[in-house]
C-alpha atoms as a PDB file:
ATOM      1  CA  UNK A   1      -8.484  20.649 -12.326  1.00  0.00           C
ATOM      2  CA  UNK A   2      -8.033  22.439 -15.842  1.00  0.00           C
ATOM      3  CA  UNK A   3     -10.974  23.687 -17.450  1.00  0.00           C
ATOM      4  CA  UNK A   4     -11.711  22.287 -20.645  1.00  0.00           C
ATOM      5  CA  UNK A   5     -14.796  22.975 -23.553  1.00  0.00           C
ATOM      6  CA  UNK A   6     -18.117  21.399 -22.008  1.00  0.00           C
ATOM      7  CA  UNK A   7     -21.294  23.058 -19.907  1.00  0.00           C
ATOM      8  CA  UNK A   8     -20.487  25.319 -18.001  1.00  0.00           C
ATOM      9  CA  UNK A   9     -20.359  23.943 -14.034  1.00  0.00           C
ATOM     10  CA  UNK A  10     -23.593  25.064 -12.127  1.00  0.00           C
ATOM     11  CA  UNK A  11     -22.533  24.069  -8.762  1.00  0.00           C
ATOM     12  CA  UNK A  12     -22.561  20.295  -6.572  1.00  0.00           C
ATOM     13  CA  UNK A  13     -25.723  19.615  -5.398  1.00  0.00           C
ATOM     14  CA  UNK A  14     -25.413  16.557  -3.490  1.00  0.00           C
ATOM     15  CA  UNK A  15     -28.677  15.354  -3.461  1.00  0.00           C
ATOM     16  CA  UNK A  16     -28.549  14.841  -6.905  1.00  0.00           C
ATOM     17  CA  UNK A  17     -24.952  13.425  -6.903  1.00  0.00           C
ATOM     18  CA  UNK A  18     -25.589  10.794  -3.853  1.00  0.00           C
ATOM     19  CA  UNK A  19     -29.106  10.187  -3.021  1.00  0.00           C
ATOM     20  CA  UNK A  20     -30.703   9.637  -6.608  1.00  0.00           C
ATOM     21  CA  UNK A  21     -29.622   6.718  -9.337  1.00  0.00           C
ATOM     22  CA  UNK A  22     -26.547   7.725 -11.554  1.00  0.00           C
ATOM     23  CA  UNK A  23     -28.021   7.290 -15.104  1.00  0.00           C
ATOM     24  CA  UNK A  24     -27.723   9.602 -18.774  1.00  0.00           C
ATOM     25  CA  UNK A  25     -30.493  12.429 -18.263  1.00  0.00           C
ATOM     26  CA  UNK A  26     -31.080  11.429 -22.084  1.00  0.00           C
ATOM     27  CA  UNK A  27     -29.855   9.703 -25.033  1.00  0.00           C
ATOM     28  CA  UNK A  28     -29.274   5.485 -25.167  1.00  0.00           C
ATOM     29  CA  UNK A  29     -28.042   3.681 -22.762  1.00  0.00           C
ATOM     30  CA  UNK A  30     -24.322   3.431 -23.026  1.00  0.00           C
ATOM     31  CA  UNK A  31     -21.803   0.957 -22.641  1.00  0.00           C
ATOM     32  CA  UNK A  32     -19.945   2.691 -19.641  1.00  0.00           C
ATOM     33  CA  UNK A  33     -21.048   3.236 -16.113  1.00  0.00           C
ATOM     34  CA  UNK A  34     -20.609   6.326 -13.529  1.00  0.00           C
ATOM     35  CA  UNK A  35     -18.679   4.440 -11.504  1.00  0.00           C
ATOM     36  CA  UNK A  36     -16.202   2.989 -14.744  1.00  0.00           C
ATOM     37  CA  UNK A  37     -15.801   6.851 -15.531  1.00  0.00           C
ATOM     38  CA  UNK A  38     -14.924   7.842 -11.568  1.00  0.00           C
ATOM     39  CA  UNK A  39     -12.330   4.955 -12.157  1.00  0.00           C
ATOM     40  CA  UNK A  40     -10.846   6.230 -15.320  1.00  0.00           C
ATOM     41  CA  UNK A  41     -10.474   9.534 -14.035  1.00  0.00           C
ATOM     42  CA  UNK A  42      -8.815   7.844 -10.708  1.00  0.00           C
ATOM     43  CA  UNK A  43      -6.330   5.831 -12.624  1.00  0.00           C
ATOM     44  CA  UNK A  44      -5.320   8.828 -14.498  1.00  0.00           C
ATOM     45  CA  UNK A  45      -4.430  11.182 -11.469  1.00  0.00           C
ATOM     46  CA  UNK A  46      -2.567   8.525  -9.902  1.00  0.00           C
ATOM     47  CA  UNK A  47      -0.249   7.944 -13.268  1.00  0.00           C
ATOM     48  CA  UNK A  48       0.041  11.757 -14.166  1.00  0.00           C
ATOM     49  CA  UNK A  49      -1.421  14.020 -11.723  1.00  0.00           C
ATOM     50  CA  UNK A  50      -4.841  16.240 -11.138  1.00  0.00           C
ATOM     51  CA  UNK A  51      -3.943  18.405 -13.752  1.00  0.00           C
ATOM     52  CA  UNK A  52      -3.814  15.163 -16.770  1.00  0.00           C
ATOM     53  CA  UNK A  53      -7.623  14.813 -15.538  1.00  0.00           C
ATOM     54  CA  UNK A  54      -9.868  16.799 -17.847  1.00  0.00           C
ATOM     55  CA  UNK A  55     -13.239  15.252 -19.392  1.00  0.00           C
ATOM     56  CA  UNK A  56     -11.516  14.995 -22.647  1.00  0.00           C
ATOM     57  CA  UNK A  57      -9.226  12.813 -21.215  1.00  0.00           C
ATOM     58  CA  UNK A  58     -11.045  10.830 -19.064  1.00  0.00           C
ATOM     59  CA  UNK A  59     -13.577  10.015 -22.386  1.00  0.00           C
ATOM     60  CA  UNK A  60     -10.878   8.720 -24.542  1.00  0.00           C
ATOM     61  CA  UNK A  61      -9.938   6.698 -21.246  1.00  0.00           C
ATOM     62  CA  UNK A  62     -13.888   4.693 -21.397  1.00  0.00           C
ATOM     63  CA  UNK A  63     -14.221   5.221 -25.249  1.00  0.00           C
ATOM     64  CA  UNK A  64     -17.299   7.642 -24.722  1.00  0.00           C
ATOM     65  CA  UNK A  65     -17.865  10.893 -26.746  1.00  0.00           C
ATOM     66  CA  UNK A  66     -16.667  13.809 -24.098  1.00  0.00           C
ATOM     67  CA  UNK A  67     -20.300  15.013 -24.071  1.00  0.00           C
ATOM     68  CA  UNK A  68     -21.690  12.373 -22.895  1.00  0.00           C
ATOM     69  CA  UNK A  69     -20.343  12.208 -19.898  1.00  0.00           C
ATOM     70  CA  UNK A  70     -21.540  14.883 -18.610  1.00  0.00           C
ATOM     71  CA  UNK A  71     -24.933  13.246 -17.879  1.00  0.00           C
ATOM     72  CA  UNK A  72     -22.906  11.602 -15.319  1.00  0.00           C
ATOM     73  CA  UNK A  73     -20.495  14.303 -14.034  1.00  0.00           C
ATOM     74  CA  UNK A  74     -21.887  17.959 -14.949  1.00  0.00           C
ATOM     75  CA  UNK A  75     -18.374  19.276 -14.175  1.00  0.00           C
ATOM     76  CA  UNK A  76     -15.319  18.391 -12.966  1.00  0.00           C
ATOM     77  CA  UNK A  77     -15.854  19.628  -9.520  1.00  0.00           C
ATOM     78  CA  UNK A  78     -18.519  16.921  -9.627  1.00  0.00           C
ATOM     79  CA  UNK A  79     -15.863  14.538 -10.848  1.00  0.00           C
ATOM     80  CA  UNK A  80     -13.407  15.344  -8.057  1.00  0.00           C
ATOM     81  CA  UNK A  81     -16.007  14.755  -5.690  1.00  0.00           C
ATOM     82  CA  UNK A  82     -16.862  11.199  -7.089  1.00  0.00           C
ATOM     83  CA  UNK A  83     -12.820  10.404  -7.412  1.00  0.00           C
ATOM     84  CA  UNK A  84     -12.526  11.639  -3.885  1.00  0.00           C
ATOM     85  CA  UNK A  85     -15.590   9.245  -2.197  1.00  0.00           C
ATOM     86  CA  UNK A  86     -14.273   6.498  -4.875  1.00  0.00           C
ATOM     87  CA  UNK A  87     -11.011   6.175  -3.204  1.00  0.00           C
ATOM     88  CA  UNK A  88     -12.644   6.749   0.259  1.00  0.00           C
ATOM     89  CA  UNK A  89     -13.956   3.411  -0.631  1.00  0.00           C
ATOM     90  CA  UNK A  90     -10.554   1.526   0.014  1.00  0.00           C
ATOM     91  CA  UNK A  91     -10.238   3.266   3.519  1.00  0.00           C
ATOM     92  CA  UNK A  92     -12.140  -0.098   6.184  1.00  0.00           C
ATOM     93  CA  UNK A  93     -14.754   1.151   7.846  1.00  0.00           C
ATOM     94  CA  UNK A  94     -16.332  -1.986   9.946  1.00  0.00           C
ATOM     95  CA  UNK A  95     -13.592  -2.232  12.427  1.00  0.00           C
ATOM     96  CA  UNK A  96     -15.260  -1.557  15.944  1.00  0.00           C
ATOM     97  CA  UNK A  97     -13.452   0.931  18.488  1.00  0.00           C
ATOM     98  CA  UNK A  98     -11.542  -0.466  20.615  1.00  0.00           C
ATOM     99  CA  UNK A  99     -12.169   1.341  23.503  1.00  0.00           C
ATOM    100  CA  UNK A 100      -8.689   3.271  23.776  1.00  0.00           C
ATOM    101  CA  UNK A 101      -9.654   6.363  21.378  1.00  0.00           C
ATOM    102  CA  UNK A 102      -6.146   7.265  20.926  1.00  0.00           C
ATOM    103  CA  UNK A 103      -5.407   4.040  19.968  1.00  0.00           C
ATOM    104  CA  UNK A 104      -8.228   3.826  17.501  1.00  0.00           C
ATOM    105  CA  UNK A 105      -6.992   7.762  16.511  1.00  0.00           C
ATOM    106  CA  UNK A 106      -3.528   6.509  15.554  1.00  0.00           C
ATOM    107  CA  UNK A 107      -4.925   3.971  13.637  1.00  0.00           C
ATOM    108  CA  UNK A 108      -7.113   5.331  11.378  1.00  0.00           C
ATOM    109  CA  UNK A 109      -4.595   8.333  11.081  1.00  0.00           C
ATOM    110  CA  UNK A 110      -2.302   5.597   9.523  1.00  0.00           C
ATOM    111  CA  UNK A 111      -5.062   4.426   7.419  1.00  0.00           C
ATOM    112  CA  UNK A 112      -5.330   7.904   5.641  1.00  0.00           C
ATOM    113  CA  UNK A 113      -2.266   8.211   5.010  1.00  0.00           C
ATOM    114  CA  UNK A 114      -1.558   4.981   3.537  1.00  0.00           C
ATOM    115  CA  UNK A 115      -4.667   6.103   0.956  1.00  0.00           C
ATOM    116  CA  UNK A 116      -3.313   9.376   0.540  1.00  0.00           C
ATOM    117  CA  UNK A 117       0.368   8.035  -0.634  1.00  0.00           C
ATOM    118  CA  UNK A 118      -1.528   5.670  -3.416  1.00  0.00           C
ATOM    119  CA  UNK A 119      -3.231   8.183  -4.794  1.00  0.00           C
ATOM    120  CA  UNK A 120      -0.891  11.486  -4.280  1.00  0.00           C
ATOM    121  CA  UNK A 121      -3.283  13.975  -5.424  1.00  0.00           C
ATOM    122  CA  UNK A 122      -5.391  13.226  -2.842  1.00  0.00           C
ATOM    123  CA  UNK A 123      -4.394  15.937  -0.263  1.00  0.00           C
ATOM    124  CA  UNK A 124      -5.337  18.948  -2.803  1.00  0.00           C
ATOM    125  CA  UNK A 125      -8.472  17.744  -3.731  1.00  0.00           C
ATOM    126  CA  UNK A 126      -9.686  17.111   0.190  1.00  0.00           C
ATOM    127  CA  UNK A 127      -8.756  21.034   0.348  1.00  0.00           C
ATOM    128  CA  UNK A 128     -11.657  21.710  -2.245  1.00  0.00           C
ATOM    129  CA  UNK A 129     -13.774  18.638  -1.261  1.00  0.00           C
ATOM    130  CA  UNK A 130     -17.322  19.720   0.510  1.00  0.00           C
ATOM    131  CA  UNK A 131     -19.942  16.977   0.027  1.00  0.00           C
ATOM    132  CA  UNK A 132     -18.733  13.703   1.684  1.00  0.00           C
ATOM    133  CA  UNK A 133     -20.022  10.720  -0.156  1.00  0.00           C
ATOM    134  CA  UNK A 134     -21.285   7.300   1.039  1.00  0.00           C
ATOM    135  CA  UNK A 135     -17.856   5.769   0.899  1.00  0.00           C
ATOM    136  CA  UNK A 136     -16.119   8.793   3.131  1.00  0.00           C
ATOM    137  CA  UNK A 137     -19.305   9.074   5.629  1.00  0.00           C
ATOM    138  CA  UNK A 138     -18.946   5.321   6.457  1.00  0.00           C
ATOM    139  CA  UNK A 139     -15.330   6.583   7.758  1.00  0.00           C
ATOM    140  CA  UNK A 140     -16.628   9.468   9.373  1.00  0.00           C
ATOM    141  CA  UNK A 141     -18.627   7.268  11.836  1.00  0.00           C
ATOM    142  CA  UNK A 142     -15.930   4.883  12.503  1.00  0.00           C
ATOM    143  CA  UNK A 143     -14.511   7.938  13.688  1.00  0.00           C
ATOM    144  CA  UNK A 144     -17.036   9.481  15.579  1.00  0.00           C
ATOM    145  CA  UNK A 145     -17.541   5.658  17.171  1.00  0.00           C
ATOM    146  CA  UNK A 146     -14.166   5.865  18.068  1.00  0.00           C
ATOM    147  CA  UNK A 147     -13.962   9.132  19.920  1.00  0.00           C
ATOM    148  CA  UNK A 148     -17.427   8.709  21.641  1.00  0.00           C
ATOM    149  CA  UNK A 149     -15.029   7.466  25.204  1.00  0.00           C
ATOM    150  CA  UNK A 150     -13.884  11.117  25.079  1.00  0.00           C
ATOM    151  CA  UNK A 151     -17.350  12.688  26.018  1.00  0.00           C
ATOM    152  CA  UNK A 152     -17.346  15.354  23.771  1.00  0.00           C
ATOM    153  CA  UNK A 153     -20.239  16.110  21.917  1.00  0.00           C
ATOM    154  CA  UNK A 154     -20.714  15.205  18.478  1.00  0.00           C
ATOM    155  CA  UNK A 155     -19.705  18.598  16.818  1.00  0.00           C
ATOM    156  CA  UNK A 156     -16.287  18.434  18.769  1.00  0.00           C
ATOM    157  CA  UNK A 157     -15.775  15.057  17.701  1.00  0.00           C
ATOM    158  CA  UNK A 158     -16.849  15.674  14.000  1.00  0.00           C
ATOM    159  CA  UNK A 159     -14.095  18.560  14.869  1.00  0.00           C
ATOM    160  CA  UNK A 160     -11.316  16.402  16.155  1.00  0.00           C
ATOM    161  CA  UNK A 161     -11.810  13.984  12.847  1.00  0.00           C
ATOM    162  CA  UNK A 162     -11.377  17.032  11.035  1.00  0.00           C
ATOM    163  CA  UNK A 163      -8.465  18.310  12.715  1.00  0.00           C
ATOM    164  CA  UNK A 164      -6.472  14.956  12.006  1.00  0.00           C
ATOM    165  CA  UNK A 165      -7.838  14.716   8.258  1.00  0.00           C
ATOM    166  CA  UNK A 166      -6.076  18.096   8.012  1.00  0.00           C
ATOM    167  CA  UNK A 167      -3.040  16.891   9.627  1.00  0.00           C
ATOM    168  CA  UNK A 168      -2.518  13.702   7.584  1.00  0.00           C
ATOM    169  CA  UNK A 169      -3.204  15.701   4.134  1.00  0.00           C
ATOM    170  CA  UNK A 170      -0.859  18.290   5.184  1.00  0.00           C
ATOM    171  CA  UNK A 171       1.873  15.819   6.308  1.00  0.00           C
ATOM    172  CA  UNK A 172       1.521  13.309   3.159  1.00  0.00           C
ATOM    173  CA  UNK A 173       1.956  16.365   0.571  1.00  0.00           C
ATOM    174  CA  UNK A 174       4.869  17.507   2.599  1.00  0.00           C
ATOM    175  CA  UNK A 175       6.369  14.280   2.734  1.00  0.00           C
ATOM    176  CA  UNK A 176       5.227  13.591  -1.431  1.00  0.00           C
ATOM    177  CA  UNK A 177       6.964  16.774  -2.100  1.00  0.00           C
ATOM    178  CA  UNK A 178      10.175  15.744  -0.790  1.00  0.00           C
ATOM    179  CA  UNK A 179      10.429  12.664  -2.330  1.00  0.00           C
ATOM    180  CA  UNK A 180      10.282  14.303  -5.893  1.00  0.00           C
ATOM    181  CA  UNK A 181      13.558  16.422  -4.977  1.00  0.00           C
ATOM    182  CA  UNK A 182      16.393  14.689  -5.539  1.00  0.00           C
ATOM    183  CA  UNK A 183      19.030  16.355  -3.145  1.00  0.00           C
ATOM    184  CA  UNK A 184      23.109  15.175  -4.472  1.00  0.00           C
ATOM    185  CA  UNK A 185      25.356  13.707  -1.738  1.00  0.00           C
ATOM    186  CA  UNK A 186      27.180  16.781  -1.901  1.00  0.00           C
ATOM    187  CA  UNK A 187      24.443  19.186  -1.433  1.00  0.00           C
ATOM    188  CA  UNK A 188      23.462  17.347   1.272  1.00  0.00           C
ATOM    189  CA  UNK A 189      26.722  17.818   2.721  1.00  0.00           C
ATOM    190  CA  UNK A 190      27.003  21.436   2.153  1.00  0.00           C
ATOM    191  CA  UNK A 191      23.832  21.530   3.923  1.00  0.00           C
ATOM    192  CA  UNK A 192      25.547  20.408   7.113  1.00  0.00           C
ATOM    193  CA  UNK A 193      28.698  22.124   7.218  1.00  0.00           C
ATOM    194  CA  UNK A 194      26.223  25.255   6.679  1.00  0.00           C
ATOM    195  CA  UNK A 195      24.007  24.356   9.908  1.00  0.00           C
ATOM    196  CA  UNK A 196      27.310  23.457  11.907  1.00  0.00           C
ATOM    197  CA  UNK A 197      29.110  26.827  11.361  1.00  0.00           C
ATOM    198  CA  UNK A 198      25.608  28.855  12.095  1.00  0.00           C
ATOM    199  CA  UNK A 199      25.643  26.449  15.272  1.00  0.00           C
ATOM    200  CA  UNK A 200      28.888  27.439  15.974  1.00  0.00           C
ATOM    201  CA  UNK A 201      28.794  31.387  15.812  1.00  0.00           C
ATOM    202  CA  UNK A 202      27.714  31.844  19.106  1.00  0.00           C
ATOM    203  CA  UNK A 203      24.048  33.580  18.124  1.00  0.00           C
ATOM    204  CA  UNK A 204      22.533  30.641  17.875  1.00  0.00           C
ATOM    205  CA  UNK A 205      22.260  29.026  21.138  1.00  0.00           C
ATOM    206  CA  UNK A 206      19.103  26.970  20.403  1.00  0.00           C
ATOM    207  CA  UNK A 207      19.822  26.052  17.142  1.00  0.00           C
ATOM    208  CA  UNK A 208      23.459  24.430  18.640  1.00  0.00           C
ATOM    209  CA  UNK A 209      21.517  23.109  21.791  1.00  0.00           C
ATOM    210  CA  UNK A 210      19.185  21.457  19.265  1.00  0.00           C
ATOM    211  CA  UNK A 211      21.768  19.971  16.427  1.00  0.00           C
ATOM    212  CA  UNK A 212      23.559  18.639  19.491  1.00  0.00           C
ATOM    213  CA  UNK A 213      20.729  16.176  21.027  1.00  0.00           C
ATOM    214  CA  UNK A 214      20.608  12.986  20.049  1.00  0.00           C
ATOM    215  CA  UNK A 215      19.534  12.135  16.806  1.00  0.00           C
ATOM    216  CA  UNK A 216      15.638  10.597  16.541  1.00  0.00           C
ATOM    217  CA  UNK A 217      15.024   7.756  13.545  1.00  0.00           C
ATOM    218  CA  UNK A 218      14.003  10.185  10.297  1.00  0.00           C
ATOM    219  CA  UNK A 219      11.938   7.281   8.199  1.00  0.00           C
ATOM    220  CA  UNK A 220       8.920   8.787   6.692  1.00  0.00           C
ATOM    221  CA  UNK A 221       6.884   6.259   9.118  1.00  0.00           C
ATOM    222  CA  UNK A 222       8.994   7.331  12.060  1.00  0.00           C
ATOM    223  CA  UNK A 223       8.862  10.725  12.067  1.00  0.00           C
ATOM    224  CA  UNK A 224       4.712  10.523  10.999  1.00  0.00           C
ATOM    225  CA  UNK A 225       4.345   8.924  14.396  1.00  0.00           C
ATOM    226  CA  UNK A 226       6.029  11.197  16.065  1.00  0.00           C
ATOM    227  CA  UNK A 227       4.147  13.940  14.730  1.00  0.00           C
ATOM    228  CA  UNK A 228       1.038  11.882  14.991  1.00  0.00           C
ATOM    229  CA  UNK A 229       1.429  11.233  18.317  1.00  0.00           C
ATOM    230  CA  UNK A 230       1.957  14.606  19.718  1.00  0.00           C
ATOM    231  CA  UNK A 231      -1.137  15.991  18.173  1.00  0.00           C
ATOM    232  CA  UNK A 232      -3.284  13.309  19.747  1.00  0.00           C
ATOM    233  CA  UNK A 233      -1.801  14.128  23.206  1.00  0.00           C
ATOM    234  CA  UNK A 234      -2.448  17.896  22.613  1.00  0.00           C
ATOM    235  CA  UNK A 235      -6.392  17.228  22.052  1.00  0.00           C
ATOM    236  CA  UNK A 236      -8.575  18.342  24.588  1.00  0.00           C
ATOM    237  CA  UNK A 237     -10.623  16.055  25.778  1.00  0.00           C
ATOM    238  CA  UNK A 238     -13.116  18.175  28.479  1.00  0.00           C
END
């Protein structure tokens, strides 16, 4: 996020940010809530990107005076951190494990990345994200619940979920990525002949073996399965 005039940021502490009562640390009580400002500065990134979100902004957005709202949010790493667990929020965390803990795996894997393709800036800011809030812990033990039939311990399993957090937020800003290029029909075709006559010059036996098999379906949900699905094979499980 860019930096903008305010106090200087001293750091997340989360017991301050989950475990005690957002309120001012002085002043009146004012007409806008921690939780209105975490959705103001949500809205924002979704319309016009992490960068549009500075405090300035995200004031004029609630009608509050840009210094006030740091009794709420010290910094904007503190910000990021409420955006992040406020979002976490949408992601259903009641469901009970079904037993199959692939099954269960797949699913939730699906559920992330449906979250992270509404709000797009949501892959960089789990890179920087370090203090899981209420909202992204409930998640975390639906899937620790659903990995317990594996009979790993709890810090494997706490590294599995991490492993396909990783994979989803690296997929979803590959695949948001490409969506913002627009490639021309001719490009597109240039792009083939190009591949087909490096297939064809005999030092590239792989490559030719590999443009030759039979084409797989290449919708964004088709090929995330397929990706999905091989990681979840690959996990060890002893």
């Amino acid at each position: 996020m860019p930096r903008d005039s305010g106090p200087a940021p001293t750091g997340i502490d989360p017991e301050q940010l989950w475990l005690r009562p957002a309120r001012p640390r002085r002043g009146r009580k004012p007409a806008f809530t921690r939780e209105a400002i975490t959705a103001a500065a949500v809205a924002l990134a979704d319309t016009e990107g992490i960068e549009a979100v500075t405090m300035r902004r995200v004031a004029a957005q609630v009608g509050a005076g840009v210094m006030s709202l740091y009794s709420y949010a010290p910094d904007k790493d503190t910000l990021l951190e409420l955006m992040v667990d406020h979002v976490s929020g949408e992601l259903p965390s009641g469901a009970p494990p079904t037993g199959d803990w692939r099954a269960d795996l797949r699913a939730l894997a699906h559920l992330q990345r449906a979250l992270m393709l509404r709000h797009p800036w949501l892959p960089a800011a789990l890179a920087t994200h370090h203090t899981p809030g209420p909202n992204a812990l409930a998640f975390v033990e639906r899937a620790l619940a659903a990995l317990r039939p594996t009979g790993l311990d709890g810090a494997a399993r706490l590294e599995i979920f991490a492993q396909l957090t990783a994979f989803v937020a690296g997929h979803v800003a590959h695949e948001t990525a490409r969506t913002t290029v627009t490639r021309s029909p001719e490009r597109a075709a240039a792009e083939a002949r190009y591949l087909a006559a490096v297939a064809a010059d005999g030092h590239h036996p792989e490559l030719a073996a590999a443009l030759a098999a039979p084409g797989r379906p290449l919708t964004p949900d088709a090929t995330f399965s397929r990706f999905l699905d091989r990681l979840i094979d690959g996990l060890a499980t002893d």
